[in-house]
N, C-alpha and C. Protein backbone atom coordinates (compact mmCIF):
# COMPACT_ATOMS: atom_id res chain seq x y z
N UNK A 1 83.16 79.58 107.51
CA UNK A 1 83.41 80.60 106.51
C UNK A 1 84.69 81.36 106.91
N UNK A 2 85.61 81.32 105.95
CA UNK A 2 86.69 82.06 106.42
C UNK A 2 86.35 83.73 106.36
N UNK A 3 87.52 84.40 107.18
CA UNK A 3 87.26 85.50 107.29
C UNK A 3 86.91 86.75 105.98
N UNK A 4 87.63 86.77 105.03
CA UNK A 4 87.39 87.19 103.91
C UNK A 4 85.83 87.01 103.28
N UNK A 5 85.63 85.83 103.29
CA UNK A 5 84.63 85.52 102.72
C UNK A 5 82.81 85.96 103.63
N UNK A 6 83.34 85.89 104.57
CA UNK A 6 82.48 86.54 106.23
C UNK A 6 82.24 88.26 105.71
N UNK A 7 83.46 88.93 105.45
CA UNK A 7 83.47 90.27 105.08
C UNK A 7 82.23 90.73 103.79
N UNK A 8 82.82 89.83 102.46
CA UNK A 8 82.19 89.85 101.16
C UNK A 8 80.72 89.43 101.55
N UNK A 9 80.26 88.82 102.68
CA UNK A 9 78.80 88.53 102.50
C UNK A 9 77.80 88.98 103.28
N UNK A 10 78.78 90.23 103.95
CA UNK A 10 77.97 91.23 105.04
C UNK A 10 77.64 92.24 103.85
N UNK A 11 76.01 92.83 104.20
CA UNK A 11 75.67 93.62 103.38
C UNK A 11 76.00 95.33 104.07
N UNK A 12 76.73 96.40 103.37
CA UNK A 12 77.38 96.99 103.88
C UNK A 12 77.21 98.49 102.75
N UNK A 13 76.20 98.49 102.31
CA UNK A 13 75.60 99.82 101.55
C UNK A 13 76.27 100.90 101.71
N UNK A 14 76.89 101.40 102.47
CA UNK A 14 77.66 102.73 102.06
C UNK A 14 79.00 102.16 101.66
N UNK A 15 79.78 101.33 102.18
CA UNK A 15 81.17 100.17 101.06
C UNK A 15 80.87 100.20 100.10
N UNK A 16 79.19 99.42 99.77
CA UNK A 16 79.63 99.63 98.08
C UNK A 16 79.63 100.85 97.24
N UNK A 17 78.07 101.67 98.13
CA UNK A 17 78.47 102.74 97.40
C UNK A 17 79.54 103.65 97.67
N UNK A 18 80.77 103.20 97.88
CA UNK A 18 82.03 104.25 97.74
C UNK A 18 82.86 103.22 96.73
N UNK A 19 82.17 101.98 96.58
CA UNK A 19 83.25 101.27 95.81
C UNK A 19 84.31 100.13 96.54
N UNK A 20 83.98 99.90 97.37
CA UNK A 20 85.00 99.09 98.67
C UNK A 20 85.16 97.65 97.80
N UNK A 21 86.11 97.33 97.47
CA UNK A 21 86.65 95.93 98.00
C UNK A 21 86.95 95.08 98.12
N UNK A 22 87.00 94.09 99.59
CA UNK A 22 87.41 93.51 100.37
C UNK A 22 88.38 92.59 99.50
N UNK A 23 89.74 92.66 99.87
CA UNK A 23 90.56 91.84 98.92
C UNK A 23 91.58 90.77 100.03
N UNK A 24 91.38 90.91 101.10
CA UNK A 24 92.11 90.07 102.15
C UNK A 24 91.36 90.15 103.68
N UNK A 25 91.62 89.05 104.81
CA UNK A 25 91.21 89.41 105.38
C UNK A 25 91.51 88.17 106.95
N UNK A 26 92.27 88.69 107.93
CA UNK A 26 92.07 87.61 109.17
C UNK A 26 91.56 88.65 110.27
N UNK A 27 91.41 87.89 111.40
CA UNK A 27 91.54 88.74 112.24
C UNK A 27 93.13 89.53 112.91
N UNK A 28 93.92 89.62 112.42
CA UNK A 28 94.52 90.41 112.49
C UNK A 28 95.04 91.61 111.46
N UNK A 29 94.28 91.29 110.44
CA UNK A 29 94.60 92.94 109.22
C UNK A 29 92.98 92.42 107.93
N UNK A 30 93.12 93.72 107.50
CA UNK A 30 91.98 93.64 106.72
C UNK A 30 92.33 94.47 105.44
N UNK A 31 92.05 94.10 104.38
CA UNK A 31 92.82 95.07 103.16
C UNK A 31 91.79 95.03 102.18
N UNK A 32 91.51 96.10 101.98
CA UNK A 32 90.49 96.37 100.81
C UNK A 32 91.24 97.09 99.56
N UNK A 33 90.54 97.55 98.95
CA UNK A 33 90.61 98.40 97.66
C UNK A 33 89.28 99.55 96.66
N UNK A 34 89.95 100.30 96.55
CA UNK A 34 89.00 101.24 95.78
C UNK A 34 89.66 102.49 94.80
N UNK A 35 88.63 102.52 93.62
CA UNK A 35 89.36 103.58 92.77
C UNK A 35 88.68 104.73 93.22
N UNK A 36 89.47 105.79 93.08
CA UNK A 36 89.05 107.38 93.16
C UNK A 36 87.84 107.34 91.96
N UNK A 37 86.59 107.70 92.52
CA UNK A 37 85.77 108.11 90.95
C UNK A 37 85.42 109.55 91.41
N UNK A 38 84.69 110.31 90.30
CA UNK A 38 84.57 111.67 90.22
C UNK A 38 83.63 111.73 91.69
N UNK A 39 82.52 111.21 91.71
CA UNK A 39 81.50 111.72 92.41
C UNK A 39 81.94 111.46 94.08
N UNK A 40 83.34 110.92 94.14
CA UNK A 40 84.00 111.26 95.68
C UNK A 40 84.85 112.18 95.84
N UNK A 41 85.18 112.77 95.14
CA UNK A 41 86.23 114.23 94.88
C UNK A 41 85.90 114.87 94.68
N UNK A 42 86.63 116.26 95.27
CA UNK A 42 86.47 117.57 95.73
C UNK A 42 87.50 118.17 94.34
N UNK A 43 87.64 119.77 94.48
CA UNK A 43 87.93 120.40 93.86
C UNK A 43 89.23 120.67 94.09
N UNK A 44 90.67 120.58 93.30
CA UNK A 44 90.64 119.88 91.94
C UNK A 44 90.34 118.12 91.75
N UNK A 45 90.24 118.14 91.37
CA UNK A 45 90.02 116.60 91.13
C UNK A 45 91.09 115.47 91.72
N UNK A 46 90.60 115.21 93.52
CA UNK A 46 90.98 114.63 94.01
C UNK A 46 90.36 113.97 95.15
N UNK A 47 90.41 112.35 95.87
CA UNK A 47 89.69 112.26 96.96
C UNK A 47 89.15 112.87 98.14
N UNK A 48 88.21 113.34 98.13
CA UNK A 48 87.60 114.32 99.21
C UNK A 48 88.15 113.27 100.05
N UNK A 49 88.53 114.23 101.40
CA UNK A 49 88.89 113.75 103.06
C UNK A 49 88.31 112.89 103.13
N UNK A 50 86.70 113.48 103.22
CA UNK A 50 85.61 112.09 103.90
C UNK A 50 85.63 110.78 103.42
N UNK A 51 85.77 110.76 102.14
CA UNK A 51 85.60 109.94 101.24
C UNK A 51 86.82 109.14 101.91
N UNK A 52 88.10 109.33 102.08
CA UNK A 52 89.06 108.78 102.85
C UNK A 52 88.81 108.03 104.06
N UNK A 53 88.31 109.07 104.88
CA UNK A 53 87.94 108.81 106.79
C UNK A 53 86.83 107.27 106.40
N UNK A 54 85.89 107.76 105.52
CA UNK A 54 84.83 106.85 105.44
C UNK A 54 85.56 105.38 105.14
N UNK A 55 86.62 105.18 103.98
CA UNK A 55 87.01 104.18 103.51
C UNK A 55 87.59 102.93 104.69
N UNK A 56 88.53 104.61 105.54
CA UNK A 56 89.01 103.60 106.79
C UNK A 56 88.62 103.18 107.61
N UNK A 57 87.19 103.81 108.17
CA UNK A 57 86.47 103.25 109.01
C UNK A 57 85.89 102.07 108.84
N UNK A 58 85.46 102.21 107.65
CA UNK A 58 85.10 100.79 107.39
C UNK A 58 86.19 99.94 107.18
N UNK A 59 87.09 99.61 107.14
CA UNK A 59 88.09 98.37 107.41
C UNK A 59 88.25 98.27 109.37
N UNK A 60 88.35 99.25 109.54
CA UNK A 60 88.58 99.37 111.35
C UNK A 60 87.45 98.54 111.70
N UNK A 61 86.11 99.19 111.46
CA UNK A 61 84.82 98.16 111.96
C UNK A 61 85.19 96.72 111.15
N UNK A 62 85.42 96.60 110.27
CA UNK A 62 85.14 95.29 109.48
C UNK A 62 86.29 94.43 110.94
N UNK A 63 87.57 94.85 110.61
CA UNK A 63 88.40 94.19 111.49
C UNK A 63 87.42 93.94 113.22
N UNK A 64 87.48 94.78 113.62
CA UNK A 64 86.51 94.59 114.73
C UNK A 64 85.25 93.45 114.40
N UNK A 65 84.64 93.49 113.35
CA UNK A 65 83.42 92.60 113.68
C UNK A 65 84.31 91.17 113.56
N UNK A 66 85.29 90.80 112.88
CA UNK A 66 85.86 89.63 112.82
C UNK A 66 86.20 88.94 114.42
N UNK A 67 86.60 90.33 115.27
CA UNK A 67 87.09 89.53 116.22
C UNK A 67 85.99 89.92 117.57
N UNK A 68 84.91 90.27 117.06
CA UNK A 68 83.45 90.26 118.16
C UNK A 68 83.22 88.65 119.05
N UNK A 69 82.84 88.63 120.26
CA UNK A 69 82.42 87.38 120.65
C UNK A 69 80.47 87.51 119.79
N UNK A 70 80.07 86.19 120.04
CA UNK A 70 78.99 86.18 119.49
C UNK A 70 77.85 86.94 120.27
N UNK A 71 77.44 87.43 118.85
CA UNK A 71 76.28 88.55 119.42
C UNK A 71 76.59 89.49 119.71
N UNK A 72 77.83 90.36 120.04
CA UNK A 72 78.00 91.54 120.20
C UNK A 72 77.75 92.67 118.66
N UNK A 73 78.25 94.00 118.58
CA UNK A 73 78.09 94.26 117.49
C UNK A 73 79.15 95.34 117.67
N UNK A 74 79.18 96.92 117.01
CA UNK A 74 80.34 98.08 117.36
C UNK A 74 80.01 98.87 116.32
N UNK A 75 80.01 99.84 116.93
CA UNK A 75 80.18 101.64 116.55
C UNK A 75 81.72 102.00 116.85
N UNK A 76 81.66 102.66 115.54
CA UNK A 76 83.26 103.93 115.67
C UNK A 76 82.82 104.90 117.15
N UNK A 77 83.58 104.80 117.81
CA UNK A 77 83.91 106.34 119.02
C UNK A 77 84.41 107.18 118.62
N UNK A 78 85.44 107.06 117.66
CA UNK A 78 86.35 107.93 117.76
C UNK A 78 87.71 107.93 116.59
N UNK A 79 88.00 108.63 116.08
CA UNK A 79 89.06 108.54 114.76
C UNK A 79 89.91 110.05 114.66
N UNK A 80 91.29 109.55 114.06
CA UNK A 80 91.86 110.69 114.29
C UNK A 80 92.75 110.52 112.57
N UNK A 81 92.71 111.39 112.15
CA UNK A 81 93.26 110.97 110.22
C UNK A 81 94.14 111.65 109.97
N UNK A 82 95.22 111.74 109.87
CA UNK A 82 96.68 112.17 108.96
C UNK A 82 96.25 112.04 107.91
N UNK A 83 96.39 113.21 107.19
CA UNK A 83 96.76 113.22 105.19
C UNK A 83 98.22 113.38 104.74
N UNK A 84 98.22 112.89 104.13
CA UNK A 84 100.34 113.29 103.67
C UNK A 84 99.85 113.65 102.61
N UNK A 85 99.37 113.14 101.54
CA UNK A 85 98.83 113.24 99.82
C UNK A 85 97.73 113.39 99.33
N UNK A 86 97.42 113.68 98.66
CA UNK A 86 95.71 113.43 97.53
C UNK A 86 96.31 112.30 96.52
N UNK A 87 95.02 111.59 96.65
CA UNK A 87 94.47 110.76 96.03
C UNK A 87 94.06 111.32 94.42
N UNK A 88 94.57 111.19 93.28
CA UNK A 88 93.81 112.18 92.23
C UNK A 88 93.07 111.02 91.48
N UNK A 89 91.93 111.56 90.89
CA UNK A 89 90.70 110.88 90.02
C UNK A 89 91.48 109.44 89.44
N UNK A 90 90.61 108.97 89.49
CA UNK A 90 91.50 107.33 88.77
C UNK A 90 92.27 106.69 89.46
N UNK A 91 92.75 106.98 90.25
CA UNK A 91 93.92 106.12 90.76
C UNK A 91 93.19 105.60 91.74
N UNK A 92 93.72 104.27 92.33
CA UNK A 92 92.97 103.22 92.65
C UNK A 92 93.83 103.04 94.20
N UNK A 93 93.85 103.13 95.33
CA UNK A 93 93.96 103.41 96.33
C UNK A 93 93.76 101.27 96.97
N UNK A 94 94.51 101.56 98.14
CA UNK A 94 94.45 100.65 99.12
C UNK A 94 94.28 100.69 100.41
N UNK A 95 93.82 100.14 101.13
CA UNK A 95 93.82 100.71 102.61
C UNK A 95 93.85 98.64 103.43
N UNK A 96 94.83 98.78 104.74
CA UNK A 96 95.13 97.65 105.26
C UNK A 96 95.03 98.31 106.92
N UNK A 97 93.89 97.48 107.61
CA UNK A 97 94.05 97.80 108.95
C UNK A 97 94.63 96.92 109.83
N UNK A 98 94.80 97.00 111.30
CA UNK A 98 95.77 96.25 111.48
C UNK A 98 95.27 96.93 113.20
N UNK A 99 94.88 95.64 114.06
CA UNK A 99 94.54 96.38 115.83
C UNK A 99 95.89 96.46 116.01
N UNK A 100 95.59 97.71 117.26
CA UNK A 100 96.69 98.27 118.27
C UNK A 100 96.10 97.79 119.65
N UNK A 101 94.78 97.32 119.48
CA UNK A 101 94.70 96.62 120.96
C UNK A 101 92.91 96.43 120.51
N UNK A 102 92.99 95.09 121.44
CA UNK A 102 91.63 94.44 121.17
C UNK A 102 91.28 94.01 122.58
N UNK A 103 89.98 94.89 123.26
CA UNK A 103 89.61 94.64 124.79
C UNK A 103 88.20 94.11 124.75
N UNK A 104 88.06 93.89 125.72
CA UNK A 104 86.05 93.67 125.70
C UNK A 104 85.36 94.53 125.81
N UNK A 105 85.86 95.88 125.97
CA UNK A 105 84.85 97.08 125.69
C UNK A 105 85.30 97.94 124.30
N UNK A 106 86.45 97.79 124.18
CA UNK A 106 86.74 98.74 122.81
C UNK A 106 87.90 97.90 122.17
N UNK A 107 88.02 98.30 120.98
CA UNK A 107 89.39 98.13 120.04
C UNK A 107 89.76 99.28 119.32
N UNK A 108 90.81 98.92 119.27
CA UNK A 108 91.44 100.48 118.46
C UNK A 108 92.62 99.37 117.07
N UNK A 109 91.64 100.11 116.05
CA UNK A 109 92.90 99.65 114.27
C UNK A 109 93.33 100.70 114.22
N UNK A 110 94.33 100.49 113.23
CA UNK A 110 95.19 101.90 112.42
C UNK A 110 95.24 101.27 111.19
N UNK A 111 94.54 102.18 110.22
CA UNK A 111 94.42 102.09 108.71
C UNK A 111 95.53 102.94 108.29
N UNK A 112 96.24 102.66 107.21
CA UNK A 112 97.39 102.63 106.22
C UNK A 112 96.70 103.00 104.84
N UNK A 113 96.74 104.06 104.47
CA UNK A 113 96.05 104.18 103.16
C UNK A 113 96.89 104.32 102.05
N UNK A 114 97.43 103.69 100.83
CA UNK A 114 98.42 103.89 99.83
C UNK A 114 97.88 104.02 98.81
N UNK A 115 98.85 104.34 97.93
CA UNK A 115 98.21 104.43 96.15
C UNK A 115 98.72 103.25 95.93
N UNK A 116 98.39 102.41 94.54
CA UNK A 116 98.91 101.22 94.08
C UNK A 116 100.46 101.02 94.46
N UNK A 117 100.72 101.90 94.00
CA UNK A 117 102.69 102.39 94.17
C UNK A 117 102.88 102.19 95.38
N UNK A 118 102.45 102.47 96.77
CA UNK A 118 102.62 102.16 98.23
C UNK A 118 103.12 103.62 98.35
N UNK A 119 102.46 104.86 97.57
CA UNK A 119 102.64 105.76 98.28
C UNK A 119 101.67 106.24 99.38
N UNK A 120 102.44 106.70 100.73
CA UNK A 120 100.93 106.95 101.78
C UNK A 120 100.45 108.24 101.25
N UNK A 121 98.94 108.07 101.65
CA UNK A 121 97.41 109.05 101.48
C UNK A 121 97.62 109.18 102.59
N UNK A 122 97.24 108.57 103.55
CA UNK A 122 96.79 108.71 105.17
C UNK A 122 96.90 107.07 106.16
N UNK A 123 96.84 108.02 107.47
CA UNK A 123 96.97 107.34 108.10
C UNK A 123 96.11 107.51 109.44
N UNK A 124 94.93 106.47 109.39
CA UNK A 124 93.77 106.31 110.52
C UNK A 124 93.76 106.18 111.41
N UNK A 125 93.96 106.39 112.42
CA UNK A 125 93.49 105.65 113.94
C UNK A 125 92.14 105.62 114.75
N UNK A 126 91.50 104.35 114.61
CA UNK A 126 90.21 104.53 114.99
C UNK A 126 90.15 103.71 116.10
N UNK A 127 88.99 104.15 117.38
CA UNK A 127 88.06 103.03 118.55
C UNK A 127 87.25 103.06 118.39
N UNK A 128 86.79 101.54 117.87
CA UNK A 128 85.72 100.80 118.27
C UNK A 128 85.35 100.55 119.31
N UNK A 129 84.15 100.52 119.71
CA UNK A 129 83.08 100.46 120.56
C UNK A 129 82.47 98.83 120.79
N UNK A 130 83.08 98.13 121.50
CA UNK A 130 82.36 96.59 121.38
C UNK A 130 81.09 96.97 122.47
N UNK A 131 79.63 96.41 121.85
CA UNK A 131 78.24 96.77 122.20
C UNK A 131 77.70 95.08 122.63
């Protein structure tokens, strides 16, 4: 099963319910997609933070489980999030992660978050926890 297709057939209940996805995928970058809907935005009508942090974490873990030896599994440690922009209602957002280093106890991605246009939202840096 290629990697993409590995992603789409993990069951992953808070992805969908934010709307996640998965539109590419190796072990070296992972790129999803999602539109801003109302019930993830804050006041004025724009992507709440979390709703952000959440999106990227999940590409950081996704990337990580691709490159797990067998049987291991991983928890986020740790994330640190730049905002440059809001995200406003409707607009349909991207996010592409990409490791800064892959060890046998941890990995660390950096998620890239854009609007369709490739303007940046944010920018993630998360460690994974290999378990």
């Amino acid at each position: 099963m290629d990697p993409l297709e590995r992603l789409k057939s993990l069951k992953l209940p808070f992805a969908e319910l934010i709307g996640l996805e998965f539109t590419a995928a190796t072990i070296d970058r992972v790129v999803a997609a999602m539109t801003v809907r109302a019930e993830l935005c804050t006041q004025p009508a724009v992507l709440h933070g979390g709703a952000i942090m959440a999106f990227a974490d999940t590409l950081g873990a996704a990337g990580t489980i691709l490159n797990l030896p067998d049987g291991a599994s991983t928890t986020t440690i740790e994330s640190k999030t730049n905002f440059m922009r809001a995200a406003p209602l409707g607009e349909r957002i991207v996010g592409e992660s990409s490791p800064l280093h892959r060890g046998r106890r941890t990995m660390v991605w950096q998620t890239r978050i854009t609007s369709a246009e490739s303007k940046l939202i944010a920018v993630v840096t998360q460690t994974q926890m290999v378990l």
